[in-house]
N, C-alpha and C. Protein backbone atom coordinates (compact mmCIF):
# COMPACT_ATOMS: atom_id res chain seq x y z
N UNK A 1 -13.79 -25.12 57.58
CA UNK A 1 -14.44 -25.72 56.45
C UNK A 1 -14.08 -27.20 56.42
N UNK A 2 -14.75 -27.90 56.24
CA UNK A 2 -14.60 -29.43 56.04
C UNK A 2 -13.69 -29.73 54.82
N UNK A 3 -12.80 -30.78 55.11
CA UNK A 3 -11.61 -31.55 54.32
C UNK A 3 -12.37 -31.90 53.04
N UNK A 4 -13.15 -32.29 53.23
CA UNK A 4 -14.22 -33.45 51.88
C UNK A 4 -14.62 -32.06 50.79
N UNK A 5 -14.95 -31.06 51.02
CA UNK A 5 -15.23 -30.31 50.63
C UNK A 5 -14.47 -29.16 50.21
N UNK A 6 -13.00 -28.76 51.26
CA UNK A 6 -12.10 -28.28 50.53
C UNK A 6 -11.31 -28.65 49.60
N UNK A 7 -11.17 -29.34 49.57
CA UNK A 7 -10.02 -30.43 48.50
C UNK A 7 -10.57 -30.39 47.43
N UNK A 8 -11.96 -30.69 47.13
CA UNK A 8 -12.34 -30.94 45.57
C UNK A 8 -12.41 -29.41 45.33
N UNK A 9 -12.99 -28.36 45.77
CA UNK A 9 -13.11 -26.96 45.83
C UNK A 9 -11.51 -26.57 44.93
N UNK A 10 -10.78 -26.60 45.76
CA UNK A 10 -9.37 -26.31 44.96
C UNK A 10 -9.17 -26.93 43.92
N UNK A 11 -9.43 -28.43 43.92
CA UNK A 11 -8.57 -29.18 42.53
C UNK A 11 -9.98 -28.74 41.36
N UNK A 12 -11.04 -28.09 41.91
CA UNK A 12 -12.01 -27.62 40.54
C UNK A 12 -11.53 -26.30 40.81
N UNK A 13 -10.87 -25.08 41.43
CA UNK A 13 -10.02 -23.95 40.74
C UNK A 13 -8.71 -23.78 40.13
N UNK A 14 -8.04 -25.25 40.75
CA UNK A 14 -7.01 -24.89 39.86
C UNK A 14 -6.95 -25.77 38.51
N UNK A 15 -7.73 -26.32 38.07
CA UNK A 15 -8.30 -27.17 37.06
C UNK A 15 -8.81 -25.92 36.33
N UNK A 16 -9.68 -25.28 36.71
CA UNK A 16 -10.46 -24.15 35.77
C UNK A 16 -9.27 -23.12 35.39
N UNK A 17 -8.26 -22.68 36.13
CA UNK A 17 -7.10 -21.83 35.88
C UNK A 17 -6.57 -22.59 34.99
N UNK A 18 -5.85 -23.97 35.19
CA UNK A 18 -5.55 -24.66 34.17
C UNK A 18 -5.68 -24.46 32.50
N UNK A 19 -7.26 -24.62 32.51
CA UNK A 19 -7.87 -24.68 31.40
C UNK A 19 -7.79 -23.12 30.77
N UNK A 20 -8.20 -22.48 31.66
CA UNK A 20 -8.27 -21.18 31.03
C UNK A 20 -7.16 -19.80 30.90
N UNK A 21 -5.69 -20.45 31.49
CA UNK A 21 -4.43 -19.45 31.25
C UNK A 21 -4.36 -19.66 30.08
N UNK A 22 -4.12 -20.84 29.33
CA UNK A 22 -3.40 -20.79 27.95
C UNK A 22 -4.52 -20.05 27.05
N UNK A 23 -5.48 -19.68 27.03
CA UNK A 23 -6.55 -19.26 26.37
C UNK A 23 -6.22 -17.53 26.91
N UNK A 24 -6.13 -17.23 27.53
CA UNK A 24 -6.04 -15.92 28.12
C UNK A 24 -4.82 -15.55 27.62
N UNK A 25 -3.26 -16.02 27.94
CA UNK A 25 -1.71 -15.91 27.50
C UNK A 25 -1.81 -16.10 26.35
N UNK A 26 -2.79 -16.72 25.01
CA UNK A 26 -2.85 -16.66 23.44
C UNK A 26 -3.36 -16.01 23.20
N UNK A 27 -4.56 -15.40 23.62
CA UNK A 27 -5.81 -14.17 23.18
C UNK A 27 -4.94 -13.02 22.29
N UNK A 28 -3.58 -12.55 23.10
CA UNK A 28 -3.34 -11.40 22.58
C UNK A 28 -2.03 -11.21 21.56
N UNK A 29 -1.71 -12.89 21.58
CA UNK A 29 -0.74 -13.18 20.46
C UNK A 29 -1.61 -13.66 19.02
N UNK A 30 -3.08 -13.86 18.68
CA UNK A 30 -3.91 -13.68 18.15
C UNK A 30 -4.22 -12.28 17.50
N UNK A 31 -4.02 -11.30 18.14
CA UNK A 31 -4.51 -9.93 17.88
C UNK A 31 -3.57 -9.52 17.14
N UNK A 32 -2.77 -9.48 16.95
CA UNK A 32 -2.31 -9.18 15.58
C UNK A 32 -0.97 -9.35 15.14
N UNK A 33 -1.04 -10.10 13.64
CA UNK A 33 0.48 -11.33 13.64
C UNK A 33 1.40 -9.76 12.96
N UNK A 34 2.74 -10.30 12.74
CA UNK A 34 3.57 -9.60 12.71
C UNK A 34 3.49 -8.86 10.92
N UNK A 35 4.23 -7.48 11.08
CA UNK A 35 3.62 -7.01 9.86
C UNK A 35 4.58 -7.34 8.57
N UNK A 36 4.02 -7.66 7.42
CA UNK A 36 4.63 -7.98 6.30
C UNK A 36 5.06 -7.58 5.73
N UNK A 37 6.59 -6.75 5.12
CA UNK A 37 6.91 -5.51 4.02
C UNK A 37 7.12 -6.42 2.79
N UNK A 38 6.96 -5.47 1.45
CA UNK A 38 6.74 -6.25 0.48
C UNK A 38 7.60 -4.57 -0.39
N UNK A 39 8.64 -4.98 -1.00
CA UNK A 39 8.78 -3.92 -2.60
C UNK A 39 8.24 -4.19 -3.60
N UNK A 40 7.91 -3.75 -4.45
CA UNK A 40 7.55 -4.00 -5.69
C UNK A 40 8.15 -2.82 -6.46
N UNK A 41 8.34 -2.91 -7.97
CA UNK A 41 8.46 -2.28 -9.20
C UNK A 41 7.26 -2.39 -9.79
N UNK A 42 6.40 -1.23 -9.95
CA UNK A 42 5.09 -1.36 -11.21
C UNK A 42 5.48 -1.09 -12.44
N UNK A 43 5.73 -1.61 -13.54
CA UNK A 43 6.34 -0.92 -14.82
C UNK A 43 4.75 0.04 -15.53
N UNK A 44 5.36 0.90 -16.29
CA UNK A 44 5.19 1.69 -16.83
C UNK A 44 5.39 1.94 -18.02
N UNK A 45 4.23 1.68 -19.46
CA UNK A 45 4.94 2.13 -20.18
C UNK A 45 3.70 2.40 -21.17
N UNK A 46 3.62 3.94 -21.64
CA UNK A 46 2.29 4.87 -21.94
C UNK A 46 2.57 5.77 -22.65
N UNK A 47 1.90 5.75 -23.95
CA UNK A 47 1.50 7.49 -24.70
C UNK A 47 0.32 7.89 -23.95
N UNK A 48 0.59 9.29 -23.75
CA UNK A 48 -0.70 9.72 -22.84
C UNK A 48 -1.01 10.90 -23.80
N UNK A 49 -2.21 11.63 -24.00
CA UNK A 49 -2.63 13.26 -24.90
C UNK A 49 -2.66 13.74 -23.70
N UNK A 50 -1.96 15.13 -24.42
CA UNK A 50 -2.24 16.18 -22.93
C UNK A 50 -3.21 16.95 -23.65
N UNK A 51 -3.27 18.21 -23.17
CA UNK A 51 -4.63 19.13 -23.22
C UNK A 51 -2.87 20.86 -23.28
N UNK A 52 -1.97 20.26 -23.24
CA UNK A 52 -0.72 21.22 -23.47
C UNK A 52 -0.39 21.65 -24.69
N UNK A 53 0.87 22.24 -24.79
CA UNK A 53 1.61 22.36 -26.25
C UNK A 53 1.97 21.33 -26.40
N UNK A 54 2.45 20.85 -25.34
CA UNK A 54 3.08 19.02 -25.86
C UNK A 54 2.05 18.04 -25.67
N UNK A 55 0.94 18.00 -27.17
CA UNK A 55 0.11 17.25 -27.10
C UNK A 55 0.31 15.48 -26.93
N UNK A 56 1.56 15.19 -26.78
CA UNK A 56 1.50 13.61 -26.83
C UNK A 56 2.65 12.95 -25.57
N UNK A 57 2.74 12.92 -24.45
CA UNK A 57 4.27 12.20 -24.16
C UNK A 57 3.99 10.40 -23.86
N UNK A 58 5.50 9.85 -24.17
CA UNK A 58 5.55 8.74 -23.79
C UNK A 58 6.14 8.81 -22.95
N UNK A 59 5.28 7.87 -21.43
CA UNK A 59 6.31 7.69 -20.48
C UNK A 59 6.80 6.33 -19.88
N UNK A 60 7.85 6.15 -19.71
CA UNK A 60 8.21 4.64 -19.63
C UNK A 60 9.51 4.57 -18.17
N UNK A 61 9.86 3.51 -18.08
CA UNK A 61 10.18 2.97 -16.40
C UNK A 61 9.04 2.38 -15.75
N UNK A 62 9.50 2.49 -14.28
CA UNK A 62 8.51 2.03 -13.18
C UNK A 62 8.41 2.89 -12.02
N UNK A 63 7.22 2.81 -11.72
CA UNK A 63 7.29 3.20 -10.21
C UNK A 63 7.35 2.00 -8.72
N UNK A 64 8.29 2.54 -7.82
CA UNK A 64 8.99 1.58 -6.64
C UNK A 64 7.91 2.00 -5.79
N UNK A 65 7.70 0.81 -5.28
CA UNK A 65 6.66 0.93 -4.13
C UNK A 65 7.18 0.03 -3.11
N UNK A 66 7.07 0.44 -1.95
CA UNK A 66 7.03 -0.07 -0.58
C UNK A 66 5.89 -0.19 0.36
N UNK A 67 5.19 -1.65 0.47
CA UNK A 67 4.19 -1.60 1.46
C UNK A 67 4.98 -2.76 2.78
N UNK A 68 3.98 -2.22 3.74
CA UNK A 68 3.91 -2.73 5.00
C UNK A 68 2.65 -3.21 5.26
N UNK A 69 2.23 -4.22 5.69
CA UNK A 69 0.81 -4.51 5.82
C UNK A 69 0.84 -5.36 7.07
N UNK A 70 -0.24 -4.75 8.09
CA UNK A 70 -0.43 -5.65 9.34
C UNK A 70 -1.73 -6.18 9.72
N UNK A 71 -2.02 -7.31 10.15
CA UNK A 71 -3.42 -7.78 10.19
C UNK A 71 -3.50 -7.48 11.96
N UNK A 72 -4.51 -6.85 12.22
CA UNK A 72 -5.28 -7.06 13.39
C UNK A 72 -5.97 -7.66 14.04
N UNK A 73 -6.45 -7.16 15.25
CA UNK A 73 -7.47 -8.48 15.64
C UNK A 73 -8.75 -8.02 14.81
N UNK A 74 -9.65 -9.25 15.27
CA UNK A 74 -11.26 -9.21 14.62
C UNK A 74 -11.18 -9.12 12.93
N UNK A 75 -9.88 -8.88 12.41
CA UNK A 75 -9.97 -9.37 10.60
C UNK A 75 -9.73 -7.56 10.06
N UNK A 76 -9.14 -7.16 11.05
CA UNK A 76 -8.86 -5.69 9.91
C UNK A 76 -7.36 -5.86 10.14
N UNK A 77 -7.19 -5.14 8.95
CA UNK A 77 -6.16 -4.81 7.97
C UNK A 77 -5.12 -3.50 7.90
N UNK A 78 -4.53 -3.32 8.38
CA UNK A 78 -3.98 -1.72 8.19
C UNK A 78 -2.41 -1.84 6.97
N UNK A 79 -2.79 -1.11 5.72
CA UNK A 79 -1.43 -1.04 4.71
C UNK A 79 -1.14 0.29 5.06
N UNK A 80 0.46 0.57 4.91
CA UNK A 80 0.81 1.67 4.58
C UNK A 80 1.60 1.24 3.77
N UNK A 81 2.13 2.38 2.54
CA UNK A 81 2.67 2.28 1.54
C UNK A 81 3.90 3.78 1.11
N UNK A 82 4.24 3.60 0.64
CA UNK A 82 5.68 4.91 -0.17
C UNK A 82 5.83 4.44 -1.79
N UNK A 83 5.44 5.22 -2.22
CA UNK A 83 5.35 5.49 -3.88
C UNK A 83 6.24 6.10 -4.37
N UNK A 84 7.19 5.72 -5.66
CA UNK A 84 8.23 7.03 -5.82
C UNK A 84 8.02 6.63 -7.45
N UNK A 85 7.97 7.62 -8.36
CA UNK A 85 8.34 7.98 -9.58
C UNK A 85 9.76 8.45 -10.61
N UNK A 86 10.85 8.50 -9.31
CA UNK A 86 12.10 8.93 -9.91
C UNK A 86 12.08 7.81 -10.90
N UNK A 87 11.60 6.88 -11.55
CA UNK A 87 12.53 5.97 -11.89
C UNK A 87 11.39 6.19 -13.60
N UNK A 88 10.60 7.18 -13.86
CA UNK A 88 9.78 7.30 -14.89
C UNK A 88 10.62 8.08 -15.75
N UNK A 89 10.57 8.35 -17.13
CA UNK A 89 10.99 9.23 -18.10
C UNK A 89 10.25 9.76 -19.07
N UNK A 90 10.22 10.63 -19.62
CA UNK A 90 9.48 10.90 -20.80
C UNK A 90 9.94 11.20 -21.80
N UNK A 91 9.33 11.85 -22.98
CA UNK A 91 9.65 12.03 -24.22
C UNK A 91 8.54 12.66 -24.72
N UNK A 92 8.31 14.06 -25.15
CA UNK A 92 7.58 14.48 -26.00
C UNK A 92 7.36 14.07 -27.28
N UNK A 93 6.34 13.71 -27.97
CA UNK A 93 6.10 13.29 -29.33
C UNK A 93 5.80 15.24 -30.16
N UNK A 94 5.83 16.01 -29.67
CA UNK A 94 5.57 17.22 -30.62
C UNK A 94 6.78 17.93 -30.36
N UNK A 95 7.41 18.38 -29.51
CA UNK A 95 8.81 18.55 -29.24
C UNK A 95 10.07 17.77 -29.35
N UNK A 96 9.95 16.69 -28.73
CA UNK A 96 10.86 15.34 -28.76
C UNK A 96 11.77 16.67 -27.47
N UNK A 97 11.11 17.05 -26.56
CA UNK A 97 11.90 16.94 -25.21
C UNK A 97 11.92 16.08 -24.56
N UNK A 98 12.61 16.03 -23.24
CA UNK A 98 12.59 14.85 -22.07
C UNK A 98 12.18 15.72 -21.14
N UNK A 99 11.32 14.51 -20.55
CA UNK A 99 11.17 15.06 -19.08
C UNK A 99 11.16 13.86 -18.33
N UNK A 100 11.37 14.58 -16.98
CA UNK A 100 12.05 13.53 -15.65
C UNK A 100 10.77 13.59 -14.35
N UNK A 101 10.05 12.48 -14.16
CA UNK A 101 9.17 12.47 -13.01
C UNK A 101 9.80 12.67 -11.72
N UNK A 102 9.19 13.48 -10.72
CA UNK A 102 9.63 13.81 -9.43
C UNK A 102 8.44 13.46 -8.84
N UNK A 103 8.67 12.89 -7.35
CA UNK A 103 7.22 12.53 -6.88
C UNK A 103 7.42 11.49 -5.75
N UNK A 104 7.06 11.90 -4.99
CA UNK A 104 7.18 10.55 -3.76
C UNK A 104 5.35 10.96 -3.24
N UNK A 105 4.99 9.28 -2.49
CA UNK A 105 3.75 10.01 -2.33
C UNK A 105 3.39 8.46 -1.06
N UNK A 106 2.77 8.70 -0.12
CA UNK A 106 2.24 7.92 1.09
C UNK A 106 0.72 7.79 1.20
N UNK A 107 0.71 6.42 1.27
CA UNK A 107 -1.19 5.99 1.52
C UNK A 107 -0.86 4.90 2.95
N UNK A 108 -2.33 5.38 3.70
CA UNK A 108 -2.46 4.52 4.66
C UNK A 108 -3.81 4.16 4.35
N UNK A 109 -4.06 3.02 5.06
CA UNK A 109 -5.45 2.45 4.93
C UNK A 109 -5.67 1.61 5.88
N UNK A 110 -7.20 1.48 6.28
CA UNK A 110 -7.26 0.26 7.00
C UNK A 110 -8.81 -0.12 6.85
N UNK A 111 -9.10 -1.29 7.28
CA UNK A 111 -10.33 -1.98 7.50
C UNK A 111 -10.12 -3.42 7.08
N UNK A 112 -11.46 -4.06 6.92
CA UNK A 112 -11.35 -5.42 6.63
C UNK A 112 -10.62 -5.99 6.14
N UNK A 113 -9.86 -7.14 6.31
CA UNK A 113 -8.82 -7.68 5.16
C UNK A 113 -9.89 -8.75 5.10
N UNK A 114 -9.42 -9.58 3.56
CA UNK A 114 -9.08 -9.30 2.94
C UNK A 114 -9.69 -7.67 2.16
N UNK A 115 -8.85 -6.80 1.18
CA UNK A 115 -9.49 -5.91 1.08
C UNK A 115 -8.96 -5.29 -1.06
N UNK A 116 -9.45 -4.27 -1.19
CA UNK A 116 -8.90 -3.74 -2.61
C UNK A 116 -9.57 -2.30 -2.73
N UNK A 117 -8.75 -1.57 -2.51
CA UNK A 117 -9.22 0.25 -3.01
C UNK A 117 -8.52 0.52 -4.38
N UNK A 118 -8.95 1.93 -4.60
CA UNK A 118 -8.17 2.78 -5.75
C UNK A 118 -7.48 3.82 -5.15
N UNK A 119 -5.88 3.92 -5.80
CA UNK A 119 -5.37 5.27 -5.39
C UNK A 119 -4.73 5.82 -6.24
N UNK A 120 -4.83 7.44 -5.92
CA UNK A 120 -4.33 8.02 -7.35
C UNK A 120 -3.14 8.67 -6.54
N UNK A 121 -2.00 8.36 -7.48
CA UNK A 121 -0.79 9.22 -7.00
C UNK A 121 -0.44 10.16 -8.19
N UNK A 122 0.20 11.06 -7.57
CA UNK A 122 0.35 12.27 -8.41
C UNK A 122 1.76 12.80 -8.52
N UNK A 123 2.29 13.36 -9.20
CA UNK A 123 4.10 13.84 -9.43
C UNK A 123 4.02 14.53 -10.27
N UNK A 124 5.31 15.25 -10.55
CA UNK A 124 5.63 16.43 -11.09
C UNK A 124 6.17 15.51 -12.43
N UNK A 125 6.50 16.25 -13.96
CA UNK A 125 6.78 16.28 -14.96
C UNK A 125 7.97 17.14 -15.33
N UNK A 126 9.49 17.14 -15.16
CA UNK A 126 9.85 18.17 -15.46
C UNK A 126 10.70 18.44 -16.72
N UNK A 127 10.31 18.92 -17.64
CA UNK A 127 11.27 19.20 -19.21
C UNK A 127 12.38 19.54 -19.11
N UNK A 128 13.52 18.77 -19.57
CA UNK A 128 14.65 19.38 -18.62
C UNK A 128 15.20 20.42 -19.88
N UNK A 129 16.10 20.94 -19.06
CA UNK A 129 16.58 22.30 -20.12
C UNK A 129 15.65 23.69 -19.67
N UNK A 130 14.17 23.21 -18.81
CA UNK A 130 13.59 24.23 -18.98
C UNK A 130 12.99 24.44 -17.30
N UNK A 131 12.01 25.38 -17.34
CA UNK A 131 11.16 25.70 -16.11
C UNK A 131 10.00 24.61 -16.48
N UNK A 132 9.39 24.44 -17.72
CA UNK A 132 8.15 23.90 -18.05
C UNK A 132 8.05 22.55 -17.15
N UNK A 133 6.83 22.08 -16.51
CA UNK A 133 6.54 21.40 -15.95
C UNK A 133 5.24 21.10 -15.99
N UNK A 134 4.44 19.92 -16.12
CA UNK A 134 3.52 19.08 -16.18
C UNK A 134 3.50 18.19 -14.86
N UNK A 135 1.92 17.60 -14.66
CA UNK A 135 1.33 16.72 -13.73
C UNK A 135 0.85 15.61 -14.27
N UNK A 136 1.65 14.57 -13.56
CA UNK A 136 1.21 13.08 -14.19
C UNK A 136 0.45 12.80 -13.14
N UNK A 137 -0.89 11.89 -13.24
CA UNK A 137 -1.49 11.29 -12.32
C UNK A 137 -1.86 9.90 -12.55
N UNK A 138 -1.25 8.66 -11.96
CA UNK A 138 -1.63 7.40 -11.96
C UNK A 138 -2.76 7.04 -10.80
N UNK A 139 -3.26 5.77 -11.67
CA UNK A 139 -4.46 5.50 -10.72
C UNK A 139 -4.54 4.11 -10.87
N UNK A 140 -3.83 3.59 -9.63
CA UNK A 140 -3.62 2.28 -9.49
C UNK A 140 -4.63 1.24 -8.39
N UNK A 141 -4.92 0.00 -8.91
CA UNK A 141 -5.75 -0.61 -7.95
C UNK A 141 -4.84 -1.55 -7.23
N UNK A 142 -5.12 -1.35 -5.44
CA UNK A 142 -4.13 -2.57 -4.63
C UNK A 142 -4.82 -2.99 -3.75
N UNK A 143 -4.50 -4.36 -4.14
CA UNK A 143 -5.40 -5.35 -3.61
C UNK A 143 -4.34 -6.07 -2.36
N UNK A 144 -4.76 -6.50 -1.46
CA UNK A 144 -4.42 -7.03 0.05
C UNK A 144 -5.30 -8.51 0.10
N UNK A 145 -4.45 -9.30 0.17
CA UNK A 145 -5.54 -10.99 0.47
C UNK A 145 -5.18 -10.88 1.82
N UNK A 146 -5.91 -12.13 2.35
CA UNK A 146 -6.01 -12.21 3.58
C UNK A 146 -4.38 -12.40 4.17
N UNK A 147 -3.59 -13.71 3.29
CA UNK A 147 -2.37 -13.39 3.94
C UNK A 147 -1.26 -12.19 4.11
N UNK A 148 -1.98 -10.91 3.61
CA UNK A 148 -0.90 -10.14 3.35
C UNK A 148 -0.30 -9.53 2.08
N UNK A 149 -0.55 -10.50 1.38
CA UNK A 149 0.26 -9.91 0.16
C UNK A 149 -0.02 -9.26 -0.72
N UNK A 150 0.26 -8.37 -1.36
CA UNK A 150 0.13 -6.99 -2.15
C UNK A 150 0.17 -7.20 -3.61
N UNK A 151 -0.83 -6.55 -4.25
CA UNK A 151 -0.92 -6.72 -6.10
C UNK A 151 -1.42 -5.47 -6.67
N UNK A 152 -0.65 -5.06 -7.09
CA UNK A 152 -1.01 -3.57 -7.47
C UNK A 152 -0.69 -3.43 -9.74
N UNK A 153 -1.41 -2.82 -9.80
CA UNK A 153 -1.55 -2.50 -11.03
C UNK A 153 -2.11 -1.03 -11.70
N UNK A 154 -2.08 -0.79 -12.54
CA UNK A 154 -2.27 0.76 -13.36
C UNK A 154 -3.61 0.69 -13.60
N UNK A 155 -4.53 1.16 -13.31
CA UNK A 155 -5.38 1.41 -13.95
C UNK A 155 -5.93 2.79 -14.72
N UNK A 156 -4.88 3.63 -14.65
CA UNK A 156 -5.46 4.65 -15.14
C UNK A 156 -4.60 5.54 -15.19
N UNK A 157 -4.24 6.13 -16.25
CA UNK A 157 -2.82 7.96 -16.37
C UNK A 157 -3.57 8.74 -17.18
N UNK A 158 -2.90 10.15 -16.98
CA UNK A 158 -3.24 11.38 -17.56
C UNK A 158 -2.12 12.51 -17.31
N UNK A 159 -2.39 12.96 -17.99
CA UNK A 159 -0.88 14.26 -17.63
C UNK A 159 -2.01 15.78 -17.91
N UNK A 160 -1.59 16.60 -16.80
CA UNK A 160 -2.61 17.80 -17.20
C UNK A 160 -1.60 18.94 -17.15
N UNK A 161 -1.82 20.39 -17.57
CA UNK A 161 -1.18 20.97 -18.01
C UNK A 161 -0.54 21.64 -16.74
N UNK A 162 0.36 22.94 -16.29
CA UNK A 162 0.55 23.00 -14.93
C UNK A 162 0.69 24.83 -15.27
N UNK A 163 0.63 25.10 -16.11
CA UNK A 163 0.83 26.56 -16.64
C UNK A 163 -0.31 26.98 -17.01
């Protein structure tokens, strides 16, 4: 092959390699940045009517939440989360018993970020002194922005009967 013609041949492939490793070696540090954990405390604090003998309880504390949230490539989103209720209490308004929330509970999700669903978590009610037990169900909205970060709030309780 002729000199005049090999020479530029190479310095236009390794010019094009040039240009196009660092684009290739970033592509997949792009695809998805490192994932974000976040705790939160949601406070809590509610007269709810049941449909029970114990037509009224107040329940007060918070529930601890733990999310993880990782962004992917192309703009999706994957949260997972751990919900716990130990930290709720109650109080009957027609009895004036206590009861103690039990309840751990896991959501995964994914798609577009930025993003915002509804989730209902659910736990036990338990009267202490007794067997009697009730179902609390919260229904919280959590929202994910694009950077990551997590906002969660109550939108919704009920306690239903379990007997």
């Amino acid at each position: 092959m002729n000199e005049r013609i090999l020479a530029p041949s190479i310095l236009s492939v390794a010019l094009t390699t040039m240009i196009l490793l660092p684009v290739v070696v970033a592509a997949p540090a792009r695809a998805q940045t490192p994932p974000v954990s976040v705790a939160r405390n949601i406070p809590f604090n509610r007269t709810l009517p049941t449909a029970c003998s114990e037509k009224r309880i107040r329940l007060t504390g918070e529930f601890q939440v733990q999310y993880k949230v990782t962004r992917e490539g192309g703009g999706q989103g994957v949260i997972e989360g751990d919900i716990n209720a130990d930290k709720i209490t109650g109080s009957g308004l027609t009895s004036r018993g206590t009861y103690k929330a039990v309840g751990t509970g896991r959501l995964e999700s994914s798609g577009p970020s930025p993003t915002s669903f509804t989730y209902v978590f659910n736990f036990a009610l338990n009267k202490s002194g007794t067997t009697d037990s009730l179902m609390g169900h919260v229904k919280f909205r959590i929202t994910v922005n694009a950077n990551g970060s997590v906002t969660t709030r109550v939108v919704g309780a009920n306690i239903d009967c379990t007997s």
